[in-house]
Protein backbone atom coordinates (compact mmCIF):
# COMPACT_ATOMS: atom_id res chain seq x y z
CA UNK A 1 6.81 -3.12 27.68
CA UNK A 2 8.92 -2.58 24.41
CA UNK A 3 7.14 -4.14 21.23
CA UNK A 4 8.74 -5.09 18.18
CA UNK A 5 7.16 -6.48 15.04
CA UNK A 6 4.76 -5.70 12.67
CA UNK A 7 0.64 -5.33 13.60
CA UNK A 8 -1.27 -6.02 10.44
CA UNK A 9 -4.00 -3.18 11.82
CA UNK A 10 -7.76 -3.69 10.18
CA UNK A 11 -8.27 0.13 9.68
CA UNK A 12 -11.86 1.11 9.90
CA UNK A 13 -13.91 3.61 7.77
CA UNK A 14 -13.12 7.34 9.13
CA UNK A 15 -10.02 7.40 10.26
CA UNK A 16 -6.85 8.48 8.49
CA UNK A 17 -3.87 7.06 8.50
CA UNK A 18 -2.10 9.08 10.91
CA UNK A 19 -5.35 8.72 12.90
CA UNK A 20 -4.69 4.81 13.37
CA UNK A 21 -0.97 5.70 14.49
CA UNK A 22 -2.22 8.08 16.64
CA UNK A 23 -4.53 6.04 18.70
CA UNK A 24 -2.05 2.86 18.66
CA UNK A 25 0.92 4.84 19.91
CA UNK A 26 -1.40 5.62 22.77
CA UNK A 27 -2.98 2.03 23.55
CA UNK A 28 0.69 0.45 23.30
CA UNK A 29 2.50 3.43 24.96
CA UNK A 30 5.08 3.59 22.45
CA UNK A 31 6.13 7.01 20.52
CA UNK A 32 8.16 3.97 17.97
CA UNK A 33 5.68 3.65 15.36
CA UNK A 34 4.36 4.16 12.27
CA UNK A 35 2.05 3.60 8.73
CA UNK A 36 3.72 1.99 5.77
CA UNK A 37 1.40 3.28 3.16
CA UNK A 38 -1.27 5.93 3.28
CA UNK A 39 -5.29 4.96 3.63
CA UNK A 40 -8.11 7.54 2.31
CA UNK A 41 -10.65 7.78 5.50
CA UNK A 42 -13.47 6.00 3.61
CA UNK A 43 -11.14 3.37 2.55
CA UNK A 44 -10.98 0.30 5.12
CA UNK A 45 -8.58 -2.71 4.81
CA UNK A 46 -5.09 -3.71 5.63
CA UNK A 47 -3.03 -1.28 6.92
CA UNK A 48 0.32 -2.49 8.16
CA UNK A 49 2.01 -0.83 11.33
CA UNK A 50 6.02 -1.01 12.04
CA UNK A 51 6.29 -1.06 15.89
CA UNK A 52 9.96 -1.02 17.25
CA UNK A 53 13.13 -2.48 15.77
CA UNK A 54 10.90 -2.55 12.94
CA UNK A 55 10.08 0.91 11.89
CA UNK A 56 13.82 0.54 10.28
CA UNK A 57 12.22 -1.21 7.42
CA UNK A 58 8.99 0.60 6.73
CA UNK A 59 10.54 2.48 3.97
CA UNK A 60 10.77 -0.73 2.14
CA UNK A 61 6.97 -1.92 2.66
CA UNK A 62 6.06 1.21 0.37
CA UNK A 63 6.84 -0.73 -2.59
CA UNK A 64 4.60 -3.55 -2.37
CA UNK A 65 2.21 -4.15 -4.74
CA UNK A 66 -1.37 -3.80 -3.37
CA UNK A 67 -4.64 -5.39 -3.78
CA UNK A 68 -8.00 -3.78 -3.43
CA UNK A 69 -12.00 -5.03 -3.91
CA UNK A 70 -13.53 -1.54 -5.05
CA UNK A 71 -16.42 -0.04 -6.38
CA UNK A 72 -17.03 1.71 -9.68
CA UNK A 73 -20.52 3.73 -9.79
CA UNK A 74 -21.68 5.20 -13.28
CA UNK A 75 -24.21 8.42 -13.39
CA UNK A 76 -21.86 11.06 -12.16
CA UNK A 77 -17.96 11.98 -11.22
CA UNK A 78 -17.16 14.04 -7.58
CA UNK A 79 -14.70 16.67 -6.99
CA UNK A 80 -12.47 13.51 -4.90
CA UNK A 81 -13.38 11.36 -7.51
CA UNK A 82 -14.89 9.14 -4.73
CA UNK A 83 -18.57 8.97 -2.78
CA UNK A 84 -17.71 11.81 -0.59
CA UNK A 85 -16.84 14.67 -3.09
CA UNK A 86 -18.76 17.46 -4.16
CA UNK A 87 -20.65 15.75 -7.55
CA UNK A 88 -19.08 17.53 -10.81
CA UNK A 89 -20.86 16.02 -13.50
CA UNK A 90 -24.20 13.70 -13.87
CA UNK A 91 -25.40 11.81 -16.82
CA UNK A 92 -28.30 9.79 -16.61
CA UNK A 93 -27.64 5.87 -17.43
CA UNK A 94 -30.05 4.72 -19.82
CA UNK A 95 -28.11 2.12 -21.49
CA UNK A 96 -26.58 -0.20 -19.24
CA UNK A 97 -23.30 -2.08 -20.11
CA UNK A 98 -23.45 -5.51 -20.19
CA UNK A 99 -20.62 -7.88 -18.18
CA UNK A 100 -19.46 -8.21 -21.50
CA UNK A 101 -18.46 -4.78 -22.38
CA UNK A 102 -17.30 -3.98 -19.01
CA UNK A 103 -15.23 -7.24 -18.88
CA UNK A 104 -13.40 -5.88 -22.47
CA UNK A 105 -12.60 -2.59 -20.65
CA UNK A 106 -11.44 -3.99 -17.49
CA UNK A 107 -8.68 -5.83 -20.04
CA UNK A 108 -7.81 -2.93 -21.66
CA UNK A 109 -6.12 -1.66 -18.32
CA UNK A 110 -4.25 -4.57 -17.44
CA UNK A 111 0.38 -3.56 -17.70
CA UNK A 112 1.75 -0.31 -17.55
CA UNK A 113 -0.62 2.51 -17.64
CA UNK A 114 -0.31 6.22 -17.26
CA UNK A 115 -2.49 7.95 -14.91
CA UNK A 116 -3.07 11.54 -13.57
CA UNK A 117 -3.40 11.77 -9.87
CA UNK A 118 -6.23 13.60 -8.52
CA UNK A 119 -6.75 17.45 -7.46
CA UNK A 120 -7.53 15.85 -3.39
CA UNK A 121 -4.18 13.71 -3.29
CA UNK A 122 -1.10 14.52 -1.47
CA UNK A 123 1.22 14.75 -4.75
CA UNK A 124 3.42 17.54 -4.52
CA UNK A 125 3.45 20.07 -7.46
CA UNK A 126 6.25 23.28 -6.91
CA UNK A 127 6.54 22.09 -3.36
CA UNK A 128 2.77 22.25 -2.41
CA UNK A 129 0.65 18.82 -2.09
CA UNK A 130 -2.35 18.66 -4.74
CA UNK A 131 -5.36 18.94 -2.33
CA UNK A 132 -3.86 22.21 -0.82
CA UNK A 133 -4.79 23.64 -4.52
CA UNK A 134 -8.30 22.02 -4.44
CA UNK A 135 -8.82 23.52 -1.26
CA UNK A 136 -8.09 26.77 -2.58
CA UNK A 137 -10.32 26.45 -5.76
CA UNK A 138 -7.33 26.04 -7.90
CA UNK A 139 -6.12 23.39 -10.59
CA UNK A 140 -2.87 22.96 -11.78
CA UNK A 141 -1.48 20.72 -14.35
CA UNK A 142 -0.48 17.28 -12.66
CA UNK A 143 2.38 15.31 -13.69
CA UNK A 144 1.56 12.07 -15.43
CA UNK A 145 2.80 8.77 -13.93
CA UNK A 146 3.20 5.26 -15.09
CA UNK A 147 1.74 2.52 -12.98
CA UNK A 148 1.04 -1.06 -13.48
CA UNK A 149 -2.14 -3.05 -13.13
CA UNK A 150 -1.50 -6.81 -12.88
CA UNK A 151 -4.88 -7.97 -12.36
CA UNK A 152 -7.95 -6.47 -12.83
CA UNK A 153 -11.64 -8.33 -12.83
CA UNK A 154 -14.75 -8.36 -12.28
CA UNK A 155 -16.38 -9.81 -8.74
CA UNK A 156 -19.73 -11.16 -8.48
CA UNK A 157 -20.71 -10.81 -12.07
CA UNK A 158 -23.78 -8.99 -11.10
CA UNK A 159 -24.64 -5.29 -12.03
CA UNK A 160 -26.59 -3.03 -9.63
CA UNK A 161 -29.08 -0.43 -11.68
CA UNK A 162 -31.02 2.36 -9.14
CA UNK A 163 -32.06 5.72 -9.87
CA UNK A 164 -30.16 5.89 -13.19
CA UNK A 165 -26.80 5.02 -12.02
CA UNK A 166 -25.21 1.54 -12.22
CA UNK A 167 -22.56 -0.02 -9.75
CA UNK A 168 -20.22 -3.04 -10.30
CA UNK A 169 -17.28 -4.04 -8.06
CA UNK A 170 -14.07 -5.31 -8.97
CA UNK A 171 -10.56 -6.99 -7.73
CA UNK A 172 -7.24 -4.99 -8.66
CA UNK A 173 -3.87 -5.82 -7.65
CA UNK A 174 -1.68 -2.91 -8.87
CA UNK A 175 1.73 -1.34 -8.17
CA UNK A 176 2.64 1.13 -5.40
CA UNK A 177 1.65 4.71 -6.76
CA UNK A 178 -1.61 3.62 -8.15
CA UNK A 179 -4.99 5.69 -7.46
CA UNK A 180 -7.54 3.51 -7.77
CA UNK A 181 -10.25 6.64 -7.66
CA UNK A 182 -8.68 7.39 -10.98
CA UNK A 183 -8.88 4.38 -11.72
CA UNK A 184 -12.65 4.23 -11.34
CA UNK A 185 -13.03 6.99 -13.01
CA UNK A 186 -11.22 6.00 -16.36
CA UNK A 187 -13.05 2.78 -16.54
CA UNK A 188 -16.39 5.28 -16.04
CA UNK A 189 -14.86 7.12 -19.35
CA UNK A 190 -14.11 4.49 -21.24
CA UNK A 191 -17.56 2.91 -20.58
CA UNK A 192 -19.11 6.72 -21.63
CA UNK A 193 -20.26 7.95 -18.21
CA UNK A 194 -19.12 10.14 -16.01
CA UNK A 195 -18.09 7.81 -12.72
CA UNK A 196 -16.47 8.08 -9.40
CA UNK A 197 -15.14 5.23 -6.84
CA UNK A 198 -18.07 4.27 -4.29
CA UNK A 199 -16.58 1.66 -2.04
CA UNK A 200 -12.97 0.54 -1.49
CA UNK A 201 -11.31 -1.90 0.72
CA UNK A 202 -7.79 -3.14 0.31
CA UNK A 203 -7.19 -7.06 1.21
CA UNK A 204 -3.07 -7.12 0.64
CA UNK A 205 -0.21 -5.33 1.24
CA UNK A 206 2.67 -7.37 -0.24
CA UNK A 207 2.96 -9.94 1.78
CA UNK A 208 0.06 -9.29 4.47
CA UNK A 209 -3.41 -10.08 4.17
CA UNK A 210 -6.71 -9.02 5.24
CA UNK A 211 -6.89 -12.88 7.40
CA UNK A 212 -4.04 -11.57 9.24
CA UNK A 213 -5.62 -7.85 10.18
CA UNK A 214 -6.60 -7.03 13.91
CA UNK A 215 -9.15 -4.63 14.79
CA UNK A 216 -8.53 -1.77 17.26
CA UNK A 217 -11.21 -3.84 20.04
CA UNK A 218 -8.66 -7.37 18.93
CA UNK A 219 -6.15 -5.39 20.06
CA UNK A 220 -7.22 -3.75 23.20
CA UNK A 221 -8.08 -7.30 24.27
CA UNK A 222 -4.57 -8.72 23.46
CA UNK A 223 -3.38 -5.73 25.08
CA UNK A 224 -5.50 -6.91 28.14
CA UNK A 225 -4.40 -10.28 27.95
CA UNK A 226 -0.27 -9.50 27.76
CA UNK A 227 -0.13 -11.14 24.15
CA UNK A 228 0.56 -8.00 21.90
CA UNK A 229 4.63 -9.16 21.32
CA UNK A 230 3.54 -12.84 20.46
CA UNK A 231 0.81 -11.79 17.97
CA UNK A 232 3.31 -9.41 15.88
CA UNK A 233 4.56 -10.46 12.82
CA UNK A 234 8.57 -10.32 12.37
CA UNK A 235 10.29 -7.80 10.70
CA UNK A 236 11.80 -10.20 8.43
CA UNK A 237 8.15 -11.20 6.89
CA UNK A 238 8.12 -7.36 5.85
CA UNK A 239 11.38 -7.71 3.83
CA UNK A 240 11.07 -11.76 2.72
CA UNK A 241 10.78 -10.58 -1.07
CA UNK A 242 14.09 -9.55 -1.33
CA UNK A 243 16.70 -12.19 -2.42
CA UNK A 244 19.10 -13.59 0.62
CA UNK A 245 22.66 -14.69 1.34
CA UNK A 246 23.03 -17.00 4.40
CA UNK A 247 26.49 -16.40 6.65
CA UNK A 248 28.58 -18.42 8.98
CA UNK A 249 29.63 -17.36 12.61
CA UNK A 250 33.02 -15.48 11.23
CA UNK A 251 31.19 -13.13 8.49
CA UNK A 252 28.47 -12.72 11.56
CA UNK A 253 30.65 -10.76 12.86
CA UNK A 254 31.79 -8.74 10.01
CA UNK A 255 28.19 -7.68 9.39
CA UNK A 256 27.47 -6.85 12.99
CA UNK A 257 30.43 -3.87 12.89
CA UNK A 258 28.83 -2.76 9.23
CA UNK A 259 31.45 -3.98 7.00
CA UNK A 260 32.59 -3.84 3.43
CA UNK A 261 32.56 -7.22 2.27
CA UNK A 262 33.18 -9.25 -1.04
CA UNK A 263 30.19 -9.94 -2.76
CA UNK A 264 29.37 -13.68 -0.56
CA UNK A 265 27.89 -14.62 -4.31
CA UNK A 266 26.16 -14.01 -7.45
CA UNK A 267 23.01 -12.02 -6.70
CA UNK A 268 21.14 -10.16 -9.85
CA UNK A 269 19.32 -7.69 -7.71
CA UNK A 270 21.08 -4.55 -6.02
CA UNK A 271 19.68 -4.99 -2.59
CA UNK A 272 19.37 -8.34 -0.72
CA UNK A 273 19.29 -9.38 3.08
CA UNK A 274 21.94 -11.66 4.88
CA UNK A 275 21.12 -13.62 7.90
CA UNK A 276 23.08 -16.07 10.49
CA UNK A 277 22.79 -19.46 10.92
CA UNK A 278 20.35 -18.81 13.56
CA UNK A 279 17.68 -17.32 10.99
CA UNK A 280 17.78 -13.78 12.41
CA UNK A 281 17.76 -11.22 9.65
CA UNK A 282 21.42 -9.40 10.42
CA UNK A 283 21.67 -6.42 7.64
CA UNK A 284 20.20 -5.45 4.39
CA UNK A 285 23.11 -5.16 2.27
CA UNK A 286 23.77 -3.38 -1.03
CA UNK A 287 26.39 -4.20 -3.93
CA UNK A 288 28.72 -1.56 -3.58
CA UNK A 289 27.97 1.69 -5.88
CA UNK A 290 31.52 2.27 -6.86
CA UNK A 291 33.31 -0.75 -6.12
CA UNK A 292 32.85 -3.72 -8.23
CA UNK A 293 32.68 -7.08 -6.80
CA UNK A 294 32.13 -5.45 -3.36
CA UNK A 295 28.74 -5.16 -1.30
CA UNK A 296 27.83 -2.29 2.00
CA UNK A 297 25.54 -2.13 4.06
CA UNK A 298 21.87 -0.30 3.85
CA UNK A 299 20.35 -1.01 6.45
CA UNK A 300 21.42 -2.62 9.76
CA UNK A 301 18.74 -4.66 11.57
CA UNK A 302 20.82 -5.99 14.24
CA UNK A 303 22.74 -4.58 17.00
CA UNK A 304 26.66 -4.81 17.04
């Protein structure tokens, strides 16, 4: 059977994300699929999968903003900058922070930020990703980036002391781009210990939730049962943040052979999606570059 949609996929600790596309391309015999966002192994969470007709919009699930419940542990910093690195540096905490002071740093994060990515990431410096260097025992300057952290708080309100480390977990939604290893680790700094990431789970990808997640035995059951296709999210949840222009039966048609079309109204943004009357997403559609008042087609969704 052909499957179309999107699987919000529960990925489990250990597996990479190629590892999860891997397994599902064999359970739903399909070679039409892939990730929309890379997962660290020891990270679990929501992991959205483009199956079908709607791999043509993974590219613009990147962007979403994410949201993560994480783990910051003071007392020492790793070569990964999370639990399963190679420690680099220990310090002993004998004073601990109070919710207080850690509440004032959280704050301090919150808007745009810059942040250097990790030695073990997959940025690419002169052609070559990051952890290709680390491998090799080398360390070269990484560029700086700006990110954005829109939320950032405390959960539980309880601090965990043990063998002179301390652990506290917080909620972070932040922009696409943002490592929140580094992240840890900064807040460690700013707090005066050395500190790495010790648990991380993401709960939302733009629009998809961890309530909406299946894990790999959900899905060999639906698979089981015939009821993969129904449980698939559509394509069009993937792209519902971008603004929309409704069309009648006559411009239908126009989109369906890729046209260049007068602008059907007043939209601020560059890209937006137009649909038919029968609420199937047709085209994403861009103004045009070069020609004012004008708008072409991106991205065609539906078939002529």
């Amino acid at each position: 059977m052909e499957y179309n949609g999107i699987l919000p996929l529960l990925k489990p600790k250990g597996m990479t994300s190629h590892d999860c596309v891997f397994r599902l391309r064999k359970l739903l015999k399909t070679k039409k699929i892939g990730h929309t966002g890379t997962l660290d192994p020891d990270v679990t969470g929501v992991l959205p999968i483009c199956i079908g007709k709607a791999t043509k919009v993974a590219e613009y699930m990147t962007d979403y903003p994410k949201e993560y419940i994480g783990e910051v542990t003071l007392g020492w910093t790793t070569t990964t900058e999370d639990r399963s690195g190679e420690i680099l540096e220990q310090k002993p905490v004998e004073i601990i922070p109070t919710l207080d002071q850690i509440n004032e740093v959280l704050n301090t994060f919150i808007g745009e930020i810059e942040q250097v990515p990790p030695m073990y990431s997959a940025v690419k410096v002169n052609g070559k990703k990051l952890y290709e260097y680390a491998r090799e025992g080398k360390e070269v300057e990484r560029p700086v980036r700006r990110i954005k952290i829109y939320e950032l708080q405390l959960v539980g309100n309880e601090i965990k002391s043990y063998d002179n480390a301390v652990s506290f977990s917080f909620r972070v939604k932040c922009s696409k781009g943002t490592y929140v290893r580094t992240l840890a680790v900064d807040i460690g700094k700013k707090l005066g210990y050395p500190a790495h990431m010790s648990y991380l789970e993401r709960i939302a990808s733009g629009p998809f939730k961890l309530s909406d997640c299946y894990t790999f035995e959900q899905i060999e059951t639906l698979i089981s049962n015939n009821e993969v296709q129904n449980s698939l999210l559509s394509l069009e949840k993937a792209i519902e943040h971008f603004p929309s222009v409704l069309v009648n039966s006559s411009i239908e048609a126009k989109i369906r052979n890729g046209s260049v079309l007068p602008l059907l109204k007043s939209i601020a943004e560059k890209r937006f999606t137009v649909y038919n009357e029968d609420g199937e997403c047709l085209a994403i559609y861009q103004q045009h570059p070069t020609k004012e008042g004008l708008m072409k087609p991106e991205k065609m969704l539906c078939s002529s």
